[in-house]
Protein backbone atom coordinates (compact mmCIF):
# COMPACT_ATOMS: atom_id res chain seq x y z
CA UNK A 1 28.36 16.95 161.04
CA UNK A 2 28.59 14.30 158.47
CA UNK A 3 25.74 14.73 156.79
CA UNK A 4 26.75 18.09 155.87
CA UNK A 5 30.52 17.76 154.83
CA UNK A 6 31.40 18.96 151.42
CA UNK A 7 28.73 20.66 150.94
CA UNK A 8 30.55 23.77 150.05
CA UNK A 9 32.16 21.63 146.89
CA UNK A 10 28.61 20.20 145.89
CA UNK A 11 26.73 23.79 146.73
CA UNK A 12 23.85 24.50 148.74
CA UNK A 13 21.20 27.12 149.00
CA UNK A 14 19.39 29.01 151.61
CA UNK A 15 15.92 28.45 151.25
CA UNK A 16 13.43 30.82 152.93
CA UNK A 17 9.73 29.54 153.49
CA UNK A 18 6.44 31.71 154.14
CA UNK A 19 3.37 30.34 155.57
CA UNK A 20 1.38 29.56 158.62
CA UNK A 21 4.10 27.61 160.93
CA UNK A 22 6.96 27.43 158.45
CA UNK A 23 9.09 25.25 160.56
CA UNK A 24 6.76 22.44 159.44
CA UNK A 25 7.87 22.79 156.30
CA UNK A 26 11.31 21.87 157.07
CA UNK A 27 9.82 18.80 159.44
CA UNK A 28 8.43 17.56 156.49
CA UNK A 29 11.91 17.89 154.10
CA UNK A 30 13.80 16.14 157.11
CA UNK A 31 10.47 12.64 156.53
CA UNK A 32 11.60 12.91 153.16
CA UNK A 33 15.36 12.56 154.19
CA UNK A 34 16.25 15.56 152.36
CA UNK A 35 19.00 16.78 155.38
CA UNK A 36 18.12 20.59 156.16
CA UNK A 37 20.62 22.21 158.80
CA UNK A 38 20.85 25.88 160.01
CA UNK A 39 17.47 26.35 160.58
CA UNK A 40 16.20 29.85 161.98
CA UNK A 41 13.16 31.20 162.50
CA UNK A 42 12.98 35.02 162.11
CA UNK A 43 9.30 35.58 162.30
CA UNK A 44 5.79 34.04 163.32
CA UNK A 45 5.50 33.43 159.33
CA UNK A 46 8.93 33.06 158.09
CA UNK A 47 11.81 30.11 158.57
CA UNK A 48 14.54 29.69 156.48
CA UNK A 49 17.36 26.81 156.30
CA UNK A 50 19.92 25.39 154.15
CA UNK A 51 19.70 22.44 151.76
CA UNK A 52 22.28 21.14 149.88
CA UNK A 53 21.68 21.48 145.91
CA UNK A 54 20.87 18.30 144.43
CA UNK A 55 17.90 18.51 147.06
CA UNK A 56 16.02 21.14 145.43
CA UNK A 57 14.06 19.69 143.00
CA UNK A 58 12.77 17.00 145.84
CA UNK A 59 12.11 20.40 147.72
CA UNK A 60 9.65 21.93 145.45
CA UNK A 61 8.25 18.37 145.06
CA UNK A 62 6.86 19.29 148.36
CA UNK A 63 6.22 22.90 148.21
CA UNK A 64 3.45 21.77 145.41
CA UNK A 65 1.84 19.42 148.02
CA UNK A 66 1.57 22.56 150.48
CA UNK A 67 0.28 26.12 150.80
CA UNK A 68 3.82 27.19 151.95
CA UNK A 69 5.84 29.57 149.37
CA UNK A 70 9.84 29.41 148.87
CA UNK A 71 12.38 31.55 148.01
CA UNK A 72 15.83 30.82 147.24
CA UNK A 73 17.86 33.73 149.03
CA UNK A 74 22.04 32.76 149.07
CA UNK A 75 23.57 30.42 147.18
CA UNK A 76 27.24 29.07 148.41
CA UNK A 77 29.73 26.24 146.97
CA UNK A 78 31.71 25.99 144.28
CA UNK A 79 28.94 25.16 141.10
CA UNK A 80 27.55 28.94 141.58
CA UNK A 81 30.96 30.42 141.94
CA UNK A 82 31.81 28.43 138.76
CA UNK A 83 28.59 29.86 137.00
CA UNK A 84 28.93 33.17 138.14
CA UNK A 85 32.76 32.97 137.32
CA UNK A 86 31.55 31.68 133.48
CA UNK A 87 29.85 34.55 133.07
CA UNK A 88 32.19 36.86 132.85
CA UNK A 89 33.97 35.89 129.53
CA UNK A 90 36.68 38.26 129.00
CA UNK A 91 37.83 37.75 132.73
CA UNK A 92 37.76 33.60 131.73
CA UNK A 93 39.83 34.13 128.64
CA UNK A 94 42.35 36.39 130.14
CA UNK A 95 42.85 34.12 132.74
CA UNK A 96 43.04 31.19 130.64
CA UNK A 97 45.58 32.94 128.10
CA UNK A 98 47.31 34.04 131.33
CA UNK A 99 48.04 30.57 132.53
CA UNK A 100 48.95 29.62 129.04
CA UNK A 101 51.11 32.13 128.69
CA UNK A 102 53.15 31.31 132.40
CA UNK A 103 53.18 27.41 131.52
CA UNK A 104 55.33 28.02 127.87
CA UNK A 105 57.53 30.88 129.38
CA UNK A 106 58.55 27.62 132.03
CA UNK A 107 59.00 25.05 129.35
CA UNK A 108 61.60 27.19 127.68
CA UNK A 109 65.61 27.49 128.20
CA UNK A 110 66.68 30.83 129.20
CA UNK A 111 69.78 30.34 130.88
CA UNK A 112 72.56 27.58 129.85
CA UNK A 113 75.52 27.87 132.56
CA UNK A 114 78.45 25.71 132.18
CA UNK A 115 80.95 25.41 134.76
CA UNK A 116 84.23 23.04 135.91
CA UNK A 117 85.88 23.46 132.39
CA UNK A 118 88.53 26.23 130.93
CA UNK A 119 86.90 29.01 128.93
CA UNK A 120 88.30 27.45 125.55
CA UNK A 121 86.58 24.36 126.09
CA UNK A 122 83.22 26.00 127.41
CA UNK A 123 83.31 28.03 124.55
CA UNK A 124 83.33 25.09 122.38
CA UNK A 125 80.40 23.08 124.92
CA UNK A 126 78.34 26.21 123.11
CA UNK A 127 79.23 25.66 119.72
CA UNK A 128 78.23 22.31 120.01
CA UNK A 129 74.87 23.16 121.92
CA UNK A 130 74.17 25.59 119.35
CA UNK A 131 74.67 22.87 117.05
CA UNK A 132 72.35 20.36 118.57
CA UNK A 133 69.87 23.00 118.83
CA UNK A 134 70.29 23.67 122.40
CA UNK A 135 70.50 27.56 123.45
CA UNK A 136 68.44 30.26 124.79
CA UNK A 137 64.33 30.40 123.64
CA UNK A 138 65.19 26.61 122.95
CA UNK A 139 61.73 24.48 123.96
CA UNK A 140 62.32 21.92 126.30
CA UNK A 141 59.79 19.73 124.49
CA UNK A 142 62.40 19.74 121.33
CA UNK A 143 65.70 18.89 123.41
CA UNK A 144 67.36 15.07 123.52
CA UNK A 145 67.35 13.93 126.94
CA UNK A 146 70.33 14.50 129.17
CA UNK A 147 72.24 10.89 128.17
CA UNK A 148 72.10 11.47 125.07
CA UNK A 149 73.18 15.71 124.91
CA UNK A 150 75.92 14.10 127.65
CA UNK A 151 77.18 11.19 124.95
CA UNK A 152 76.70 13.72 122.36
CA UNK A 153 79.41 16.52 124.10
CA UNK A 154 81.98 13.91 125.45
CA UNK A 155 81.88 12.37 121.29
CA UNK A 156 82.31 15.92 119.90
CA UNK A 157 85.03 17.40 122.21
CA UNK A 158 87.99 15.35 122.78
CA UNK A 159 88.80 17.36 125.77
CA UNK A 160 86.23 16.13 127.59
CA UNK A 161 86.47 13.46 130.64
CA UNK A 162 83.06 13.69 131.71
CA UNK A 163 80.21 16.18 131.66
CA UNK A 164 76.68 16.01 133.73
CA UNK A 165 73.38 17.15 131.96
CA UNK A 166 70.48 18.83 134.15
CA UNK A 167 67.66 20.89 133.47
CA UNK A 168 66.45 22.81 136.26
CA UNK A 169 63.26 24.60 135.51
CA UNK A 170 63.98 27.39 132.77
CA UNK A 171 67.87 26.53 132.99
CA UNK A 172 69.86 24.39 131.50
CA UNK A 173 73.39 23.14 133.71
CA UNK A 174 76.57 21.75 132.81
CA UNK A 175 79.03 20.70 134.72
CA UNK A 176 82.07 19.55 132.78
CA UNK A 177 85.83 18.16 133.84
CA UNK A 178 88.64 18.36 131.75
CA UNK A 179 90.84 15.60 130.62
CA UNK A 180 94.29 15.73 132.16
CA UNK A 181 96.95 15.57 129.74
CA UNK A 182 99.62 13.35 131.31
CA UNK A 183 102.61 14.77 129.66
CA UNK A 184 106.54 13.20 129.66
CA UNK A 185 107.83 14.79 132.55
CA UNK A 186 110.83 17.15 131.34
CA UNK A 187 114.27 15.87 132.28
CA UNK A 188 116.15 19.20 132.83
CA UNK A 189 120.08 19.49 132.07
CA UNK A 190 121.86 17.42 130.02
CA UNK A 191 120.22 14.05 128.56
CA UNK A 192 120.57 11.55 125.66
CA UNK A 193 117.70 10.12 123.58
CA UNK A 194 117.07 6.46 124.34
CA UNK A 195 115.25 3.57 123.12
CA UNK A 196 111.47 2.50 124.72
CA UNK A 197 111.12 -0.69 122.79
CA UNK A 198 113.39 -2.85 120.43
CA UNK A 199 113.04 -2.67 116.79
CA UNK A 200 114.42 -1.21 113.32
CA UNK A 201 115.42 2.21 112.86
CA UNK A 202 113.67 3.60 110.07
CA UNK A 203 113.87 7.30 110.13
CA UNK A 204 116.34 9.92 112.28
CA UNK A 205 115.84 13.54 112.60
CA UNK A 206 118.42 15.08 115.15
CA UNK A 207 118.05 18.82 116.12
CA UNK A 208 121.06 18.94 119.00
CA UNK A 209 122.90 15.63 120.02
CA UNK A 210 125.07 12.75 119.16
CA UNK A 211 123.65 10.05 116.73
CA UNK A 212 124.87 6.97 118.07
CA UNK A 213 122.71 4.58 115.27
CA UNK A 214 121.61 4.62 112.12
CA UNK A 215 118.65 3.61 109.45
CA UNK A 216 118.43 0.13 109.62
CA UNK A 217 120.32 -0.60 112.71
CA UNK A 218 118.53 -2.92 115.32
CA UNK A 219 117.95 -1.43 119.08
CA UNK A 220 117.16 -3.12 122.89
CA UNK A 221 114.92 -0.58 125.15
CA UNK A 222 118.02 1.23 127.03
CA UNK A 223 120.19 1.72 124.21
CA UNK A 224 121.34 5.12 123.33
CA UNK A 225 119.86 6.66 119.94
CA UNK A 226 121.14 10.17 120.27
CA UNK A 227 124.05 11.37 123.05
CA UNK A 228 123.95 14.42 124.84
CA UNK A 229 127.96 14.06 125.15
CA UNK A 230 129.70 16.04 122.08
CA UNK A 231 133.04 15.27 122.07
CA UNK A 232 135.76 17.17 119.92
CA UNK A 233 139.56 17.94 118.97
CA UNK A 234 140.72 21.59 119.52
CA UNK A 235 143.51 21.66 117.25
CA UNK A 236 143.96 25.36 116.60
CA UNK A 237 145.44 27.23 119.49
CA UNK A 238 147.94 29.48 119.69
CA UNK A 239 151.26 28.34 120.22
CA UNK A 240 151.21 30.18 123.52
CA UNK A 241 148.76 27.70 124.94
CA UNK A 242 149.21 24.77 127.25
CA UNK A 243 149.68 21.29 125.68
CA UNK A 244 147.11 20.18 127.91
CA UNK A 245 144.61 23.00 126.23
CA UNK A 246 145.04 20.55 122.78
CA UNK A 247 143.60 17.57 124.39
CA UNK A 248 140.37 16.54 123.62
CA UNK A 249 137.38 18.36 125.41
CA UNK A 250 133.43 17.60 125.53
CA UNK A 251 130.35 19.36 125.78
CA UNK A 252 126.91 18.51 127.46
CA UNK A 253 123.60 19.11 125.77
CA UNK A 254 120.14 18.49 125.64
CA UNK A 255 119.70 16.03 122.89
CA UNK A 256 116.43 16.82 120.61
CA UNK A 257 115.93 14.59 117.55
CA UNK A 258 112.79 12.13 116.59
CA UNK A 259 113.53 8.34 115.76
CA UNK A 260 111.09 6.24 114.32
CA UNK A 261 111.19 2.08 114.02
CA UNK A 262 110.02 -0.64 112.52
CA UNK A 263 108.26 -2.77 115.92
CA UNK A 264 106.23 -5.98 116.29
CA UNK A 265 103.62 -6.96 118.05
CA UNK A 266 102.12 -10.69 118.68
CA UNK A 267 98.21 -10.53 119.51
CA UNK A 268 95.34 -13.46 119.91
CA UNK A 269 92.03 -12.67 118.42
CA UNK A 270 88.70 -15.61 118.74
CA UNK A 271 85.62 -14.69 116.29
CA UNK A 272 82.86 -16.77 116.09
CA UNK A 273 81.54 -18.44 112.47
CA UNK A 274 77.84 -18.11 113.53
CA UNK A 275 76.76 -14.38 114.88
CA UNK A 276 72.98 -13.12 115.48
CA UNK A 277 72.08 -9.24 115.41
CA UNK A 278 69.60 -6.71 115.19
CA UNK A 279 68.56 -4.70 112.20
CA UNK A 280 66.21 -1.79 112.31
CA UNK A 281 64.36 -1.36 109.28
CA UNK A 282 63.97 2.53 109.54
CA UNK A 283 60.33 1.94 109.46
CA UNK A 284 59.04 3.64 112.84
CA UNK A 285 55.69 5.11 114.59
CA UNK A 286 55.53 7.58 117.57
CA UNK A 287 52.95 6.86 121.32
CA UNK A 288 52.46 9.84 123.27
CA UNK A 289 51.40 9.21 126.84
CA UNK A 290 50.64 11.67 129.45
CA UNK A 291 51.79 10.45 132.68
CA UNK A 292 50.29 11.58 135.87
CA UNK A 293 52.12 10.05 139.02
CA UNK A 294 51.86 6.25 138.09
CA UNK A 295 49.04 6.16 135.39
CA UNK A 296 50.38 6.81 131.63
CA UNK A 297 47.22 8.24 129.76
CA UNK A 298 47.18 7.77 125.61
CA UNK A 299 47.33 11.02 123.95
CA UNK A 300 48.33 9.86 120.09
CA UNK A 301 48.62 6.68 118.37
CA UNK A 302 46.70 3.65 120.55
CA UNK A 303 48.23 -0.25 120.02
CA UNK A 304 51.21 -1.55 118.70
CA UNK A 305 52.04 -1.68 114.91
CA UNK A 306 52.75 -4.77 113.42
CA UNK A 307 55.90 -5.54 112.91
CA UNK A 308 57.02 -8.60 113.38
CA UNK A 309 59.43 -7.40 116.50
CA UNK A 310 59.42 -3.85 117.81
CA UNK A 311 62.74 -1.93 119.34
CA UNK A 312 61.36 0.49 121.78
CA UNK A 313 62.67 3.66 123.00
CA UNK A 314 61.25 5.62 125.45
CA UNK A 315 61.63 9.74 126.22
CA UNK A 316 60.04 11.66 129.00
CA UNK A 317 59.19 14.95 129.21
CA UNK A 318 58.92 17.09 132.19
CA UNK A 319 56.88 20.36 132.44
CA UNK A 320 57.33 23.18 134.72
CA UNK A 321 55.71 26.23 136.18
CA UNK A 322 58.22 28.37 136.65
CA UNK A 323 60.98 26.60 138.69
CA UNK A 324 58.49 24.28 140.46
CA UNK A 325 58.21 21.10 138.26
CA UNK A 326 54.80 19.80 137.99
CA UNK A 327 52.89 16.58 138.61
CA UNK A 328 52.54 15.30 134.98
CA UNK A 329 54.74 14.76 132.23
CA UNK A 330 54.69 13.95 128.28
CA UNK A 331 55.76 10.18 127.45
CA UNK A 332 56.73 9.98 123.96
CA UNK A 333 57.43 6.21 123.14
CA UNK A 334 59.26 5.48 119.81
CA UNK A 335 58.36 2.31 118.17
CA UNK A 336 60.99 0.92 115.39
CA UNK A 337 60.51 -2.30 113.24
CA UNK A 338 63.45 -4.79 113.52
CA UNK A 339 64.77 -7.86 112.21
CA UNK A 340 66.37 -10.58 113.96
CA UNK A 341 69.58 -12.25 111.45
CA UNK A 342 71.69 -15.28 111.54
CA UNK A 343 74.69 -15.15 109.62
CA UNK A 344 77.07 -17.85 109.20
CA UNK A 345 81.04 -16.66 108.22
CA UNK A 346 82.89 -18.48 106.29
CA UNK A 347 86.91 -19.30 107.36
CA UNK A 348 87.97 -16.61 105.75
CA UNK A 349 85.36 -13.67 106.78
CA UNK A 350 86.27 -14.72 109.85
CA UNK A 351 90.13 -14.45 109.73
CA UNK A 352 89.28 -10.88 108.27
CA UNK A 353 87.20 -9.78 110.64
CA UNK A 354 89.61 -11.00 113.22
CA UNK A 355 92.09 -9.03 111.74
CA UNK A 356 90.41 -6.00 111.72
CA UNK A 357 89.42 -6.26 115.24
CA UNK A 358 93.02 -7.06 115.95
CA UNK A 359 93.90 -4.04 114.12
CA UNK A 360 91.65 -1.40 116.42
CA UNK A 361 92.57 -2.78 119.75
CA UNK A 362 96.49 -2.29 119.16
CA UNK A 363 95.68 1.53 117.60
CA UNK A 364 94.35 1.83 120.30
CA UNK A 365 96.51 0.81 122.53
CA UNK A 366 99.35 2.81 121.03
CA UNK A 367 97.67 5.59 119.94
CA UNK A 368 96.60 7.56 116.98
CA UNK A 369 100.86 8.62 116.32
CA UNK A 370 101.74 5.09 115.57
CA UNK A 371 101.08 3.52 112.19
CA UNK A 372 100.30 -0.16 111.68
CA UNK A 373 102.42 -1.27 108.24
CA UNK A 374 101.08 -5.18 108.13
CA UNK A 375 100.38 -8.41 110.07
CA UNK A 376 101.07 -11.98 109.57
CA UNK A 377 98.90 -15.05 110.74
CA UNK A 378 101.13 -17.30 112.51
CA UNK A 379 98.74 -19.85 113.62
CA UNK A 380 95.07 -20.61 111.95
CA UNK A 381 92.69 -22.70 114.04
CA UNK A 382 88.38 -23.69 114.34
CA UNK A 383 87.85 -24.96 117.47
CA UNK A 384 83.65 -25.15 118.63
CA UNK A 385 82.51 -22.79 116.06
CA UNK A 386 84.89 -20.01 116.56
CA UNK A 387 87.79 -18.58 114.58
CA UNK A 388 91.02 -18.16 116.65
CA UNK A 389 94.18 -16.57 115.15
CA UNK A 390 97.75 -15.50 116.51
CA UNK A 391 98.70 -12.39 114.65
CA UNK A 392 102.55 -11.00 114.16
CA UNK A 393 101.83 -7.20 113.48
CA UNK A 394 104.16 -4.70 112.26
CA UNK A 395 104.13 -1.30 113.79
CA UNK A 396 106.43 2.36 113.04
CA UNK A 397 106.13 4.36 115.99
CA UNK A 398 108.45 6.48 117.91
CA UNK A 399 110.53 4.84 120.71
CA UNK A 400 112.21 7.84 121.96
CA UNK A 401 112.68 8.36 125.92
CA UNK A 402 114.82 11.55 127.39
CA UNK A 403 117.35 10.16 129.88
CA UNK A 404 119.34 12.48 131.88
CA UNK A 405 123.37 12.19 131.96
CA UNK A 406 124.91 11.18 135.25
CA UNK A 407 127.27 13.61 135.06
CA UNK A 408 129.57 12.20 138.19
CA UNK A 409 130.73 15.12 140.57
C-alpha cells in the first residue's frame, strides 16, 4: 500500500484505544485523513491500529474531542531505534571510535611491493621511497600522487625505463622495467682498432696491438688505428735451424688501446627575439573539496584569491575501508599567483642562447663521454623575428670500433 511505504524509515506507533465502540475512533482519524492501517479489534472495548508518527499529535487532537482513552503500546522505525540507540552512550562512542579507528588503519601504507626490476635496483626504488617519505605507516593523505612519485623514480635512478605507480587499498605497487644496456657486441679472436668517424688524433693509449697512427695524424672512418697483426724478425736461432726458421714471422692479437680525436660537427639552431612565459610568484593558497560522485563540496578556503592570474593544480585523494575504496574523496586544489612576461632579446642573447641550445642537443646526442672543446658561427642571420645560426662545433670523443682480422684459410 502506498500510503503506508516507508513508514518503517519515518516510524510509526501502535496506538491502542479504550472506550465504548473503539473502532469509531479510528473512523474518525481516517475523516481527518490521518491514514490508520492494521486495525484489530481484540475486545468489545478495545481496538488498536497503527499510525505513522508525525500523525500523533493530530491524534490526540481528537482524543480531547472524545471520551475515548489512548495508549501508545509499540513503537517501530528507525527515529526510536535511533533514540533508544542514543541512549546508550558508551555503546555510541565505542562504536564511533571503532569506525574511526578501521577508516585510518585503511588510509595507511602497510605493504610497498616492487616487482619487474633486479634486486640492486629495487633496493635502490626503496631508498628513494624512503626518501620521498613513502614506506610503511606512511598516510596516504601525505603521499604525491602516482605521476609525480613515477617522474620522481625514473629522475632519481638512471636505470630506470619506466615504472607504474598504484595504490591499492593499504598497499602500495610498483612495477618497474629495467633499461637495457645495448653493449658493443664482442668481436672474438683476433681484431684491429678502427676509426668510427674522421678527425684528429689527440691522445693514444695502447694496451696489446699495433699503432698504425699517431697524435696529430688525420683519420677516414675505416682506417686502422691499432693492428692486431705483430710482425717481427727472429734473428737469434741456433745455427742448427732452418734458414727458413730466420724469416720473418707474425702474431695475431686482440688489439686493446683507447684513441681519442679532435671531431666536428655542423648544426642549425632558429631562436626567436620576442619570447612570452610564465612566472610563479611563490605566493600560493590551498581549496579543499570533498567530492562525492560528481558534486565537489567546500571544506577550507571558499573563492579565488586575487591575483591577477592563477596557475592551478589539482590533487585527489582517495579513502578506503579496508581494501574496498569508498564513494568520496578529498580534493585539495593548489592555487599559485603568476605573471605573464614579454621579453624582447637582443642579437646577441639570442646567438647565445642559440648556442647553448646547440650545445645540449649534440651532448646529447653523443653522450655524456664526449667533450665539446668550442664552436664557430659560420653564418649569422634575422629573418621574421627569429635568430637563425649555422654552428661548426668541435668535439674529442673516442672513435674506436673492434674489427675482426680476416685471417684467410
Amino acid at each position: 500500500m502506498k500510503h503506508i511505504q516507508g513508514t518503517s524509515i519515518t516510524g510509526y506507533v501502535t496506538v491502542q484505544v479504550k472506550g465504548s465502540h473503539p473502532e469509531l475512533f479510528f473512523q474518525k482519524c481516517s475523516e481527518q485523513d490521518i491514514t490508520v492501517w492494521n486495525i484489530k479489534k481484540k475486545s468489545e472495548r478495545v481496538c488498536s491500529g497503527n499510525v505513522k508518527l508525525q500523525d500523533i499529535r493530530h491524534l490526540k487532537q481528537i482524543k480531547d474531542r472524545t471520551h475515548y482513552k489512548l495508549a501508545f503500546k509499540d513503537r517501530h522505525g528507525f527515529p526510536f531505534l535511533l533514540r533508544k540507540f542514543t541512549r546508550k552512550k558508551e555503546v555510541l562512542i565505542g562504536l564511533l571510535l571503532s569506525i574511526l579507528l578501521v577508516f585510518c588503519l585503511s588510509n595507511i601504507i602497510w605493504e610497498i611491493r616492487i616487482t619487474g626490476v633486479p634486486k640492486e635496483i629495487e633496493e635502490k626504488i626503496n631508498e628513494q621511497l624512503t626518501d620521498y617519505g613513502i614506506h610503511q605507516g606512511t598516510w596516504t593523505f601525505t603521499l604525491d600522487s602516482p605521476s609525480d612519485i613515477q617522474q620522481n623514480l625514473i629522475n632519481d635512478i638512471p636505470e630506470l625505463l619506466w615504472v607504474g605507480v598504484q595504490q591499492q587499498g593499504t598497499s602500495f605497487l610498483l612495477e618497474g622495467v629495467e633499461k637495457t644496456v645495448v653493449e658493443e657486441e664482442e668481436v672474438e679472436g683476433p681484431r684491429n682498432l678502427v676509426a668510427t668517424k674522421k678527425g684528429v688524433i689527440e691522445y693514444m693509449y695502447v694496451a696489446k696491438g699495433l699503432p698504425q697512427v699517431q697524435v696529430n695524424d688525420y683519420v677516414e672512418p675505416g682506417d686502422v688505428l691499432v693492428s692486431g697483426n705483430i710482425q717481427f724478425s727472429e734473428e737469434d736461432k741456433d745455427d742448427e735451424e732452418d734458414e727458413e726458421d730466420e724469416n720473418e714471422s707474425n702474431e695475431l692479437v686482440a688489439a686493446e688501446g683507447e684513441v681519442t680525436a679532435k671531431t666536428w660537427y655542423e648544426t642549425e639552431v632558429t631562436v626567436p627575439l620576442k619570447t612570452n612565459y610564465e612566472e610563479l610568484t611563490g605566493n600560493t593558497e590551498a581549496r579543499y573539496h570533498v567530492k562525492i560522485g560528481g558534486v565537489e563540496l567546500p571544506v577550507w578556503g571558499f573563492g579565488d584569491p586575487e591575483y591577477p592570474a592563477i596557475h592551478r593544480e589539482r590533487q585527489e585523494k582517495d579513502f578506503y575501508l579496508f581494501k574496498w575504496k569508498l564513494p568520496f574523496s578529498l580534493v585539495e586544489t593548489t592555487l599559485s599567483e603568476k605573471n605573464y612576461i614579454e621579453t624582447e632579446r637582443s642579437k646577441e642573447e639570442a646567438a647565445d642562447i642559440g648556442i647553448r641550445q646547440a650545445r645540449k642537443e649534440l651532448q646529447l646526442k653523443l653522450g655524456p663521454e664526449a667533450e665539446i672543446i668550442s664552436e664557430n658561427i659560420l653564418q649569422e642571420t634575422v629573418d621574421n623575428g627569429k635568430v637563425k645560426l649555422i654552428l661548426y662545433m668541435s668535439v674529442e670523443e673516442d672513435i674506436v670500433k673492434h674489427e675482426a682480422i680476416d685471417q684467410g684459410d
